[in-house]
N, C-alpha and C. Protein backbone atom coordinates (compact mmCIF):
# COMPACT_ATOMS: atom_id res chain seq x y z
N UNK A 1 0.85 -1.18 0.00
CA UNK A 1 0.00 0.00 0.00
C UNK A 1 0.89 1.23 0.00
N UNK A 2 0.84 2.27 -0.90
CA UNK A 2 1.34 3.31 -0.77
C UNK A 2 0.61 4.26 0.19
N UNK A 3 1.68 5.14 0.93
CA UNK A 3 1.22 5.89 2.09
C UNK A 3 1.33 7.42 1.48
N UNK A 4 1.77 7.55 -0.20
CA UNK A 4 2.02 8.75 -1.02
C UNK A 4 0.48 9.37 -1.21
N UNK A 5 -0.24 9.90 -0.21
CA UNK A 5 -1.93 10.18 -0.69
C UNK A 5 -2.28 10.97 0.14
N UNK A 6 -2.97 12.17 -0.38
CA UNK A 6 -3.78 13.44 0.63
C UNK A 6 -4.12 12.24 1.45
N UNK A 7 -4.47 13.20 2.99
CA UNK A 7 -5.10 12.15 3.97
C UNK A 7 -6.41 11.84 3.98
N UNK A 8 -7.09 12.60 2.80
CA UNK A 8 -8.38 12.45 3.29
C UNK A 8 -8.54 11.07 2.63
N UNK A 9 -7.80 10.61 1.97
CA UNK A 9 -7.62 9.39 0.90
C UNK A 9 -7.26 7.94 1.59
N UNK A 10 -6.06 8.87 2.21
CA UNK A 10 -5.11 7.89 3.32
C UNK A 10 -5.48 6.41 4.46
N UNK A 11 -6.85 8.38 5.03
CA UNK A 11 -6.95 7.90 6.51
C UNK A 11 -8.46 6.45 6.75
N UNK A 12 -9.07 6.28 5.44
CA UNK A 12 -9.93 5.28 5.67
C UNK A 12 -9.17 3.85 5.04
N UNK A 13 -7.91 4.04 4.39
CA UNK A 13 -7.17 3.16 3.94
C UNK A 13 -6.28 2.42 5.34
N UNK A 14 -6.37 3.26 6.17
CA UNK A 14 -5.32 2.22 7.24
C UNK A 14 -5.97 1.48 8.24
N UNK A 15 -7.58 2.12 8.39
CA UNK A 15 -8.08 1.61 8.60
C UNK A 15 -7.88 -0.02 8.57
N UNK A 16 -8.06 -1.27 9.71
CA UNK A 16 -7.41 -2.36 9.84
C UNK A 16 -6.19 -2.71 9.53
N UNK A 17 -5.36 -1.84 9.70
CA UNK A 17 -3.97 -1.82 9.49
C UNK A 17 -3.62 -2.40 11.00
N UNK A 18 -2.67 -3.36 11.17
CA UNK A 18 -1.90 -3.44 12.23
C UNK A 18 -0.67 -2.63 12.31
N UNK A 19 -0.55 -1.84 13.52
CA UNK A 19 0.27 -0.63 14.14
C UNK A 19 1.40 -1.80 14.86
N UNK A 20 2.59 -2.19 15.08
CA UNK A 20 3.19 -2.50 15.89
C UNK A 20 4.35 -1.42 16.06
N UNK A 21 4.62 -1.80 17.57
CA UNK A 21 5.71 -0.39 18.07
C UNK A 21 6.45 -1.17 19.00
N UNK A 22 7.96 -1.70 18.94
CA UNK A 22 8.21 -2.31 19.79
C UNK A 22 7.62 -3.38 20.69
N UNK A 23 7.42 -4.27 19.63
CA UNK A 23 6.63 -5.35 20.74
C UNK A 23 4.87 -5.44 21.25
N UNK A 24 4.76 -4.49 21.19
CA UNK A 24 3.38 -3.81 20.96
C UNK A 24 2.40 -3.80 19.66
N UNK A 25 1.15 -4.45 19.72
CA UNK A 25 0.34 -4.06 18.55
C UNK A 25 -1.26 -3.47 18.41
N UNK A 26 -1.26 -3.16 18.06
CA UNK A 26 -2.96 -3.28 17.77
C UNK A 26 -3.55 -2.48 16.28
N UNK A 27 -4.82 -3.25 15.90
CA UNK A 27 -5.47 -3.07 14.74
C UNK A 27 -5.81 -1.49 15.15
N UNK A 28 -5.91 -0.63 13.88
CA UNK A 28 -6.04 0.37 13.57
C UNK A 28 -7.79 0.74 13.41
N UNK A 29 -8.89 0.97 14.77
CA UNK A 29 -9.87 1.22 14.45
C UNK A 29 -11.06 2.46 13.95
N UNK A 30 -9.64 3.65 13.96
CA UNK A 30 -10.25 4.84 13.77
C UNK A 30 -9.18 6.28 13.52
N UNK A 31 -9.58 7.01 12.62
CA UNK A 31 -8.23 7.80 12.14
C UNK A 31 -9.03 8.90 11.48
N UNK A 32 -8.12 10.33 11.59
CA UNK A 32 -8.99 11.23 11.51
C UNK A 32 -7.81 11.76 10.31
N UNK A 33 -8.32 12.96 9.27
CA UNK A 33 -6.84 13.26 8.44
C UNK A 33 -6.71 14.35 8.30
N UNK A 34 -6.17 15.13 7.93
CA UNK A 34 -5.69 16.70 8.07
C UNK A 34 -4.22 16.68 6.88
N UNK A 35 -5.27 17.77 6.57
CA UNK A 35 -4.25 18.63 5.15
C UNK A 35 -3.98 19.89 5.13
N UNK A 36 -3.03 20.27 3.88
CA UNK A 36 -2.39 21.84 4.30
C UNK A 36 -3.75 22.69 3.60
N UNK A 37 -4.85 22.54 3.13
CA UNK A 37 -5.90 23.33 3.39
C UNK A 37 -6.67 23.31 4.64
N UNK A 38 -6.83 22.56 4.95
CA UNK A 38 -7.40 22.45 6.83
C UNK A 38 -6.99 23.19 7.08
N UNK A 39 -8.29 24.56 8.43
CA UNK A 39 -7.57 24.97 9.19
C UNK A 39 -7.39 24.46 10.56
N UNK A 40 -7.91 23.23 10.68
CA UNK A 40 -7.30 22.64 11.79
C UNK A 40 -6.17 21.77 11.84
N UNK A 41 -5.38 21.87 10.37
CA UNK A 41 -4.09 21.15 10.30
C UNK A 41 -2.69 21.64 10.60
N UNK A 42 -1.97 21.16 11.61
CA UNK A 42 -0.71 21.91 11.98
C UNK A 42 -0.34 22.65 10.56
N UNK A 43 -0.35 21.76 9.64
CA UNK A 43 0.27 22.32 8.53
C UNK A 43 -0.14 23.32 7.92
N UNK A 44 -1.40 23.72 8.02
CA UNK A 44 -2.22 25.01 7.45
C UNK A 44 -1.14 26.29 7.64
N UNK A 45 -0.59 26.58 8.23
CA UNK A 45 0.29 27.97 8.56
C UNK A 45 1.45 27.24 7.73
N UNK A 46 1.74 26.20 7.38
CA UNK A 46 2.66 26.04 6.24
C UNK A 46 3.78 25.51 7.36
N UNK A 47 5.51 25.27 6.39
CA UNK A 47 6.29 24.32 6.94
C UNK A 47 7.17 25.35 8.65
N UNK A 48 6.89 24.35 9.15
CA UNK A 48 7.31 25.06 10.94
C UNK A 48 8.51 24.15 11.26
N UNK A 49 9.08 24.25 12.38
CA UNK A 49 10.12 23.48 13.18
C UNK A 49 8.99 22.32 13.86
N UNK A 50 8.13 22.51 14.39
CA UNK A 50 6.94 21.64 15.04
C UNK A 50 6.78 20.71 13.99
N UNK A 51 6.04 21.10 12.87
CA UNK A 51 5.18 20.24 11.94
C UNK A 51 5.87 19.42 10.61
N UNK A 52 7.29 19.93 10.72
CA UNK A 52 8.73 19.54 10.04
C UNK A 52 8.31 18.28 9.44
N UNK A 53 8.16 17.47 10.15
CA UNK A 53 7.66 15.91 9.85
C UNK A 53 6.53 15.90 8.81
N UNK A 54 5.80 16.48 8.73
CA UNK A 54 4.34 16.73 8.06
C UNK A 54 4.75 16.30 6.59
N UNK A 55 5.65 17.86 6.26
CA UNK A 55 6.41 18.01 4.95
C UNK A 55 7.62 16.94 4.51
N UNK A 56 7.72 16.11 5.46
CA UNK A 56 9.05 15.15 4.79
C UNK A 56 8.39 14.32 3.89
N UNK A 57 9.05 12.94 4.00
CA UNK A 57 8.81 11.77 3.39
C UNK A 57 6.95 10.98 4.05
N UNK A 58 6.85 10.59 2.85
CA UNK A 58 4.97 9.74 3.23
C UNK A 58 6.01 8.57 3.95
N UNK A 59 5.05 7.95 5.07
CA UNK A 59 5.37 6.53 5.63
C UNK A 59 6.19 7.14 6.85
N UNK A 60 6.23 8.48 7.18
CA UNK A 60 6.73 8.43 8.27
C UNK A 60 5.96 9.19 9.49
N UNK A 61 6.15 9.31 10.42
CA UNK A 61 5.50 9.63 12.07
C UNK A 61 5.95 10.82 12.09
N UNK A 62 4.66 11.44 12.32
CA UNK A 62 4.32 12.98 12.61
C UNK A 62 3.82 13.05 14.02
N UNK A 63 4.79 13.34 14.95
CA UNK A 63 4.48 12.76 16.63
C UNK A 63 4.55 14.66 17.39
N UNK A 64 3.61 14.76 18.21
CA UNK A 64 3.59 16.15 18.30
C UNK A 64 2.79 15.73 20.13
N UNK A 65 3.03 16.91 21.27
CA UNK A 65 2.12 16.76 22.52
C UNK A 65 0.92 17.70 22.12
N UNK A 66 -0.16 17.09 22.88
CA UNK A 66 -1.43 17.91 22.76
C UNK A 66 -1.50 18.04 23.94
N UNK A 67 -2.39 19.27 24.08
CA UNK A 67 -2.10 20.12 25.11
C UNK A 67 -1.59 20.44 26.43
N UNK A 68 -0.39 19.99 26.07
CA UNK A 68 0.74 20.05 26.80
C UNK A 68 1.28 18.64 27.24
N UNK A 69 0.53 17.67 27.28
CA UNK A 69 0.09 16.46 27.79
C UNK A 69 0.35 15.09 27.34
N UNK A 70 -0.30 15.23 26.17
CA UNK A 70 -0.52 13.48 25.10
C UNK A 70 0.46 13.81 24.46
N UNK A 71 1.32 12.56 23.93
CA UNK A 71 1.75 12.19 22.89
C UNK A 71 0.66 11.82 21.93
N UNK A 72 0.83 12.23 20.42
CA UNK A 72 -0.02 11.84 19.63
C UNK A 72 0.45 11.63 18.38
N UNK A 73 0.18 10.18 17.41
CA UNK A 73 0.98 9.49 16.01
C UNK A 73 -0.29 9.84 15.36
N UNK A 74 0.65 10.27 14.32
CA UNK A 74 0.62 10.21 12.91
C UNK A 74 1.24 9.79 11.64
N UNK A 75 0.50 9.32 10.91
CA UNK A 75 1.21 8.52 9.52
C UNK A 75 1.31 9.64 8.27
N UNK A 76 2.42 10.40 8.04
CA UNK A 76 2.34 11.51 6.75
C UNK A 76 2.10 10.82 5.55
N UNK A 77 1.27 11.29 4.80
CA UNK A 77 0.88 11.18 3.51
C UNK A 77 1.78 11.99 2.17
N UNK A 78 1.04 12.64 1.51
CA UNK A 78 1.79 13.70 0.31
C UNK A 78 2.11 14.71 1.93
N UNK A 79 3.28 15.27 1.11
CA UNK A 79 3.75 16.79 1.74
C UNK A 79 2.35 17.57 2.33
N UNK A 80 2.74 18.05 3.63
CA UNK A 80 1.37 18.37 4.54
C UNK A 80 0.52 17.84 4.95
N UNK A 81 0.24 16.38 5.03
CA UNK A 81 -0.94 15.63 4.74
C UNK A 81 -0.43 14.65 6.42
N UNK A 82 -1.32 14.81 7.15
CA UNK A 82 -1.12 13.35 8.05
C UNK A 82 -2.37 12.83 8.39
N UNK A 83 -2.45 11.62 8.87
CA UNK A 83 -3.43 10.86 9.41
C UNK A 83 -3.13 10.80 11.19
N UNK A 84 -4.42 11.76 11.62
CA UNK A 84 -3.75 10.91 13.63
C UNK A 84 -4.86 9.49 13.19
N UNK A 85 -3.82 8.71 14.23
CA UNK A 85 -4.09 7.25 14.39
C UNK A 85 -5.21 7.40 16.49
N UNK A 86 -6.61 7.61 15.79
CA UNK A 86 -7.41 7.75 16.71
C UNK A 86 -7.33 6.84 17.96
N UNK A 87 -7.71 5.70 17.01
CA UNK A 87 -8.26 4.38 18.40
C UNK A 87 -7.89 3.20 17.52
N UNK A 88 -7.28 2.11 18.25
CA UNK A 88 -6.65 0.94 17.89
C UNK A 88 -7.40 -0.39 19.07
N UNK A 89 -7.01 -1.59 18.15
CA UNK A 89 -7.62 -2.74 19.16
C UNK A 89 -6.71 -3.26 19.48
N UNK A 90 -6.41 -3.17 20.68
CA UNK A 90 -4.92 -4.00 21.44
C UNK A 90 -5.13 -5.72 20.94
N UNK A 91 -3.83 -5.74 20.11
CA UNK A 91 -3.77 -7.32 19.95
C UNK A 91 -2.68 -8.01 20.69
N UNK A 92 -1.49 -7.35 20.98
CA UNK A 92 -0.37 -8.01 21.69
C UNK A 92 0.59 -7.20 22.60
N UNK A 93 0.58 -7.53 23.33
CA UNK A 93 1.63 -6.92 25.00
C UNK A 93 0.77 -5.94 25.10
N UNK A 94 -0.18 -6.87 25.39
CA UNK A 94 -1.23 -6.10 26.29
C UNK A 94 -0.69 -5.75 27.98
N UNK A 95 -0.14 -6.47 28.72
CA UNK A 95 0.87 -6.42 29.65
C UNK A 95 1.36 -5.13 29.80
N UNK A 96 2.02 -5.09 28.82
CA UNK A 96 2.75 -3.72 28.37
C UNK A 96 2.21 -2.19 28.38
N UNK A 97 1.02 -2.61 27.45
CA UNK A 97 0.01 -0.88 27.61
C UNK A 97 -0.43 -1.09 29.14
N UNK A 98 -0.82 -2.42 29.83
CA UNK A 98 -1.56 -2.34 31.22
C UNK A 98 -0.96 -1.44 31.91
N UNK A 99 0.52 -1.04 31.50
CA UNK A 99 1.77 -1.08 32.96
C UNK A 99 1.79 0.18 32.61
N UNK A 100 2.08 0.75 31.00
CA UNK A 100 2.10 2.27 30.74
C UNK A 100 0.57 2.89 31.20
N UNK A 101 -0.96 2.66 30.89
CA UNK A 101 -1.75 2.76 31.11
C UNK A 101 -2.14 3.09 32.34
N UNK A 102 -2.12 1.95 32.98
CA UNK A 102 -2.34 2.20 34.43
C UNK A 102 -3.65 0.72 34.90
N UNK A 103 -3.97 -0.26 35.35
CA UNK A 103 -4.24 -0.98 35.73
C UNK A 103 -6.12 -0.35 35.50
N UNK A 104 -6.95 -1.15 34.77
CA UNK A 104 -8.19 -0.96 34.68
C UNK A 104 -8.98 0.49 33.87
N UNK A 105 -7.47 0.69 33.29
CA UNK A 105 -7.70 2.04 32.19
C UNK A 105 -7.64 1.76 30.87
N UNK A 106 -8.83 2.24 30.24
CA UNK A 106 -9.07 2.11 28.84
C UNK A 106 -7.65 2.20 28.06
N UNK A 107 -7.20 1.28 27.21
CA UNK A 107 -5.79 0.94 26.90
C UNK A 107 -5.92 2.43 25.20
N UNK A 108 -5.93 1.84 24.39
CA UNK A 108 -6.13 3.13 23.19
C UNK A 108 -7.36 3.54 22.61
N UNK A 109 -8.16 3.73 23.17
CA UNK A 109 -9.63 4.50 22.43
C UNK A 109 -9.63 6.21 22.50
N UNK A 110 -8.25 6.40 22.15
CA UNK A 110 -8.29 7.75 22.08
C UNK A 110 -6.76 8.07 21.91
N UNK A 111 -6.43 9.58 20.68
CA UNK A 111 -4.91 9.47 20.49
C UNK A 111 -3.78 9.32 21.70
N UNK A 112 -4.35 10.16 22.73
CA UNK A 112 -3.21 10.16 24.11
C UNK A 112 -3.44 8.88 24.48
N UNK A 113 -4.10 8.37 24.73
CA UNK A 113 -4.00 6.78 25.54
C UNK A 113 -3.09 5.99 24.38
N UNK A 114 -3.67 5.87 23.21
CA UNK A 114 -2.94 5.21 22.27
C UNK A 114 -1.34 4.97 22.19
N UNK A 115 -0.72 6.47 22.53
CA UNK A 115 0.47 6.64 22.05
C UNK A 115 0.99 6.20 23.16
N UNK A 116 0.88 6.68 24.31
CA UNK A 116 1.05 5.85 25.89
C UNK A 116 1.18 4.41 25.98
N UNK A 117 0.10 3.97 25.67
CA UNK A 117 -0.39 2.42 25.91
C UNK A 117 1.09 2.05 24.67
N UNK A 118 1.24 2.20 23.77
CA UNK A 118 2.37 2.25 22.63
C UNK A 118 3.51 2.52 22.70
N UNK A 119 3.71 3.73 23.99
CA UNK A 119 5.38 3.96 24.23
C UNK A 119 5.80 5.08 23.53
N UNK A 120 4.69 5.61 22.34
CA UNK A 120 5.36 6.57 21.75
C UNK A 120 5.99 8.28 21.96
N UNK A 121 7.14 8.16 21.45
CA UNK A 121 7.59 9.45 22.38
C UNK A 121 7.81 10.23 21.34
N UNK A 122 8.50 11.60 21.76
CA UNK A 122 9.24 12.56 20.80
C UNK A 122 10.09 12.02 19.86
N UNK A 123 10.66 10.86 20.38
CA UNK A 123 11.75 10.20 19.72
C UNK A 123 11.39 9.68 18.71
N UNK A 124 10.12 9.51 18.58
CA UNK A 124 9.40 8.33 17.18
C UNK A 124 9.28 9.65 16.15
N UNK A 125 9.13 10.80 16.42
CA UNK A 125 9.26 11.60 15.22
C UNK A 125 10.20 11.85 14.67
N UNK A 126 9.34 11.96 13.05
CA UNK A 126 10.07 11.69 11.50
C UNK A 126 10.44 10.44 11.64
N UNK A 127 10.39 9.03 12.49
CA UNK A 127 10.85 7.90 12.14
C UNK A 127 10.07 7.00 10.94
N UNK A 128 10.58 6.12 10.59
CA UNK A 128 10.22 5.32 9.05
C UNK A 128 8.96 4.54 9.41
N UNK A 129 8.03 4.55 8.97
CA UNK A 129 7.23 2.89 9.55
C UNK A 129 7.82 1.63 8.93
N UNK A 130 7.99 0.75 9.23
CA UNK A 130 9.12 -0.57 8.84
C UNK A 130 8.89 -1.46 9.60
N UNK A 131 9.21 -2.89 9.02
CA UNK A 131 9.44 -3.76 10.07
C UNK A 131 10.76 -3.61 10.94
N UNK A 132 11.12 -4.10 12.00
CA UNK A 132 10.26 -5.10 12.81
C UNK A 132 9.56 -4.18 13.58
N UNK A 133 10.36 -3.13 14.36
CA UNK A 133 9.55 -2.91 15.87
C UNK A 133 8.92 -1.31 15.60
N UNK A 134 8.12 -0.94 14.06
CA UNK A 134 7.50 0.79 13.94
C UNK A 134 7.31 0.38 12.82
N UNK A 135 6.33 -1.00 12.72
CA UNK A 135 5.46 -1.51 11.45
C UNK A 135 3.87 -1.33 11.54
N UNK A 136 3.84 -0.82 10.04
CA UNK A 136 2.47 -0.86 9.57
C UNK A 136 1.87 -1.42 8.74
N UNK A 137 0.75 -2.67 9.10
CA UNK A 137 0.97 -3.42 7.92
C UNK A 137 -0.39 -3.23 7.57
N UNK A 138 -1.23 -2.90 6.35
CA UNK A 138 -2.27 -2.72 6.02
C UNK A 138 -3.05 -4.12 5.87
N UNK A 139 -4.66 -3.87 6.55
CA UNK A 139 -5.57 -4.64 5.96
C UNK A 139 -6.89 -3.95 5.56
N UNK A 140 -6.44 -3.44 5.02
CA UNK A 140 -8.16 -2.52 4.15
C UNK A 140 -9.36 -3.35 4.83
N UNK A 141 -10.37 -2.31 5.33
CA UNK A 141 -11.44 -2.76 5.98
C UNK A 141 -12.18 -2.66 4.44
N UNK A 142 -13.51 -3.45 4.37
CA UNK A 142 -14.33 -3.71 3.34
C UNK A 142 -15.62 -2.43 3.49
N UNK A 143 -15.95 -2.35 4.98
CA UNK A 143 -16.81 -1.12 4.47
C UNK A 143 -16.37 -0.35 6.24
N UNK A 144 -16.25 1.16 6.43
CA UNK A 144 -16.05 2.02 7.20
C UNK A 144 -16.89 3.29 7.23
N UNK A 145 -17.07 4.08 8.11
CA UNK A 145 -17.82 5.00 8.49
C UNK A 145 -16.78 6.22 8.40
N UNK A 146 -17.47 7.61 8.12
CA UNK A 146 -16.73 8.48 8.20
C UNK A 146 -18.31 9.71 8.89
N UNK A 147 -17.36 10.67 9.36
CA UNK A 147 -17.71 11.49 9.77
C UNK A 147 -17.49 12.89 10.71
N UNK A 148 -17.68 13.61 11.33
CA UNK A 148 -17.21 15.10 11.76
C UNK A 148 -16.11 14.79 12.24
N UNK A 149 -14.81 15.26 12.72
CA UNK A 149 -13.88 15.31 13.67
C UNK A 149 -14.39 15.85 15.14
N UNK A 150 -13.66 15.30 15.98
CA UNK A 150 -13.81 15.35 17.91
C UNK A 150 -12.62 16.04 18.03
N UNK A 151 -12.76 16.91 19.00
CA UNK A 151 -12.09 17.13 20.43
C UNK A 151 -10.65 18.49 19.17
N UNK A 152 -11.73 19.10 18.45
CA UNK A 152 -10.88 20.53 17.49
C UNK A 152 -12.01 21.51 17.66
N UNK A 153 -11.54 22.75 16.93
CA UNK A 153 -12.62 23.86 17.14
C UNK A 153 -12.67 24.41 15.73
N UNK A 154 -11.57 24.15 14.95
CA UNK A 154 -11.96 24.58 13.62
C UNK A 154 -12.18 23.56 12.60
N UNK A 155 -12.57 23.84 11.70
CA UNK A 155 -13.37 22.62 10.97
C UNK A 155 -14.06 21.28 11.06
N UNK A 156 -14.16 21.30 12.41
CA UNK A 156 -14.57 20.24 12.95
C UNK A 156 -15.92 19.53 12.52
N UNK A 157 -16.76 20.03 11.58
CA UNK A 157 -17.91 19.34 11.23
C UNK A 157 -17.25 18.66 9.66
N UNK A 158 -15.69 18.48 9.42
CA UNK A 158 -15.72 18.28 8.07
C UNK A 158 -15.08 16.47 8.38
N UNK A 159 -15.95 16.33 7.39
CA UNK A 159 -16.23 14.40 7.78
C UNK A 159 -14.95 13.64 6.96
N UNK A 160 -13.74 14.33 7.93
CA UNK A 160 -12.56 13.63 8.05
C UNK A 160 -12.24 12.83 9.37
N UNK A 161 -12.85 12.11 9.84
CA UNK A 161 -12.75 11.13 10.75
C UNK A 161 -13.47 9.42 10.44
N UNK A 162 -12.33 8.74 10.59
CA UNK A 162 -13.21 7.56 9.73
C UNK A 162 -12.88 6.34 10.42
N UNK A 163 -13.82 5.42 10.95
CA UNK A 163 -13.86 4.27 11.85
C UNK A 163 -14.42 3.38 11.31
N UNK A 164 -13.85 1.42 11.96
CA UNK A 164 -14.66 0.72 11.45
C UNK A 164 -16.41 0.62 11.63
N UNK A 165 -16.92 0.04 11.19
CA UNK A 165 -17.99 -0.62 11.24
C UNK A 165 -17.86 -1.81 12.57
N UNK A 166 -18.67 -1.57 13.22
CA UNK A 166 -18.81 -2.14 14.54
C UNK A 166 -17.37 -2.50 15.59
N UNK A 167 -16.35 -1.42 15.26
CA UNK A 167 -15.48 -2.36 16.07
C UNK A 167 -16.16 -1.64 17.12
N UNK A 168 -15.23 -2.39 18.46
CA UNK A 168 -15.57 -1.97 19.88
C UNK A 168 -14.44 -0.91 20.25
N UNK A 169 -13.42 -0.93 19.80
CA UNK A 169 -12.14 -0.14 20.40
C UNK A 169 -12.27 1.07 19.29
N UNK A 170 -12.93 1.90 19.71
CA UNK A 170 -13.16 3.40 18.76
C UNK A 170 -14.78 4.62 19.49
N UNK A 171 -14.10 5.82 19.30
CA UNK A 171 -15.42 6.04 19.51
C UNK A 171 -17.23 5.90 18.96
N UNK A 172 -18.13 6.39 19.10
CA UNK A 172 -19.20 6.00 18.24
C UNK A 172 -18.98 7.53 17.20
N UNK A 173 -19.72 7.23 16.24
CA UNK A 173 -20.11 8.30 14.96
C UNK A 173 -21.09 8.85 15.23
């Protein structure tokens, strides 16, 4: 699968993608996308020291804190273009997110838990997705939902947010 594609293209394509990060995995159940026309896309104000990653190479991690707080992944597409990787279904070292997580806490149904439960740090930005341990391996879902974006203030009714069809690990539409 090429990762060379505006996100709005991108982000229902990775959809059932398995995410692994060091030992860590889970299916890909929900992903929202942002482009350099968005004005809710870092990239909208064009190329920064922050959003650097945005503009590099497609296939690589656009890793940024939200508000002040979360770590949050992204998969870059064409120049300006990323996908955040919303909500995922923990498939392996589950152990692992328990311990980053915290014992009886929702493991990734949301970008900050995700990247946590995952390990992902500052350090994963601009890195390659690849095997073995910051692989993405696509399984195209057959049919997916799209609709408004959550938790932004500008453009937020534009139906770049896209989830499976009945999974459980994602928010509802």
């Amino acid at each position: 699968m090429t990762l060379a594609l505006p996100a709005p293209d991108l982000a229902p394509r990775l959809l059932g993608a398995v995410l692994t990060v060091r030992g860590v995995s889970g299916r890909v159940t929900e992903t929202e996308a942002y482009s350099p026309d968005d004005p809710a896309s870092h990239s909208f104000p064009g190329p920064t020291a922050r959003n650097a990653a945005m503009f590099g190479p497609a296939g690589h991690a656009y890793v940024y804190r939200s508000y002040g707080i979360h770590w949050c992944l992204n998969v870059v597409g064409l120049p300006g273009h990323a996908v955040l990787i919303r909500a995922l279904e923990p498939l392996s070292g589950l152990d692992q997110m328990r311990a980053r997580r915290g014992p009886g806490r929702p493991l990734c149904l949301g970008p900050g838990m995700l990247a946590q439960a995952l390990g992902i740090t500052e350090a994963d930005n601009h890195r390659a997705f690849g095997p073995p341990d910051f692989a993405l391996i696509p399984d195209p879902p057959e049919r997916w939902l799209s609709g408004p974006r959550i938790g932004i203030t500008k453009a937020a009714d534009w139906p770049h947010r896209f989830g499976l069809i009945g999974a459980r690990h994602s928010r509802r539409f």
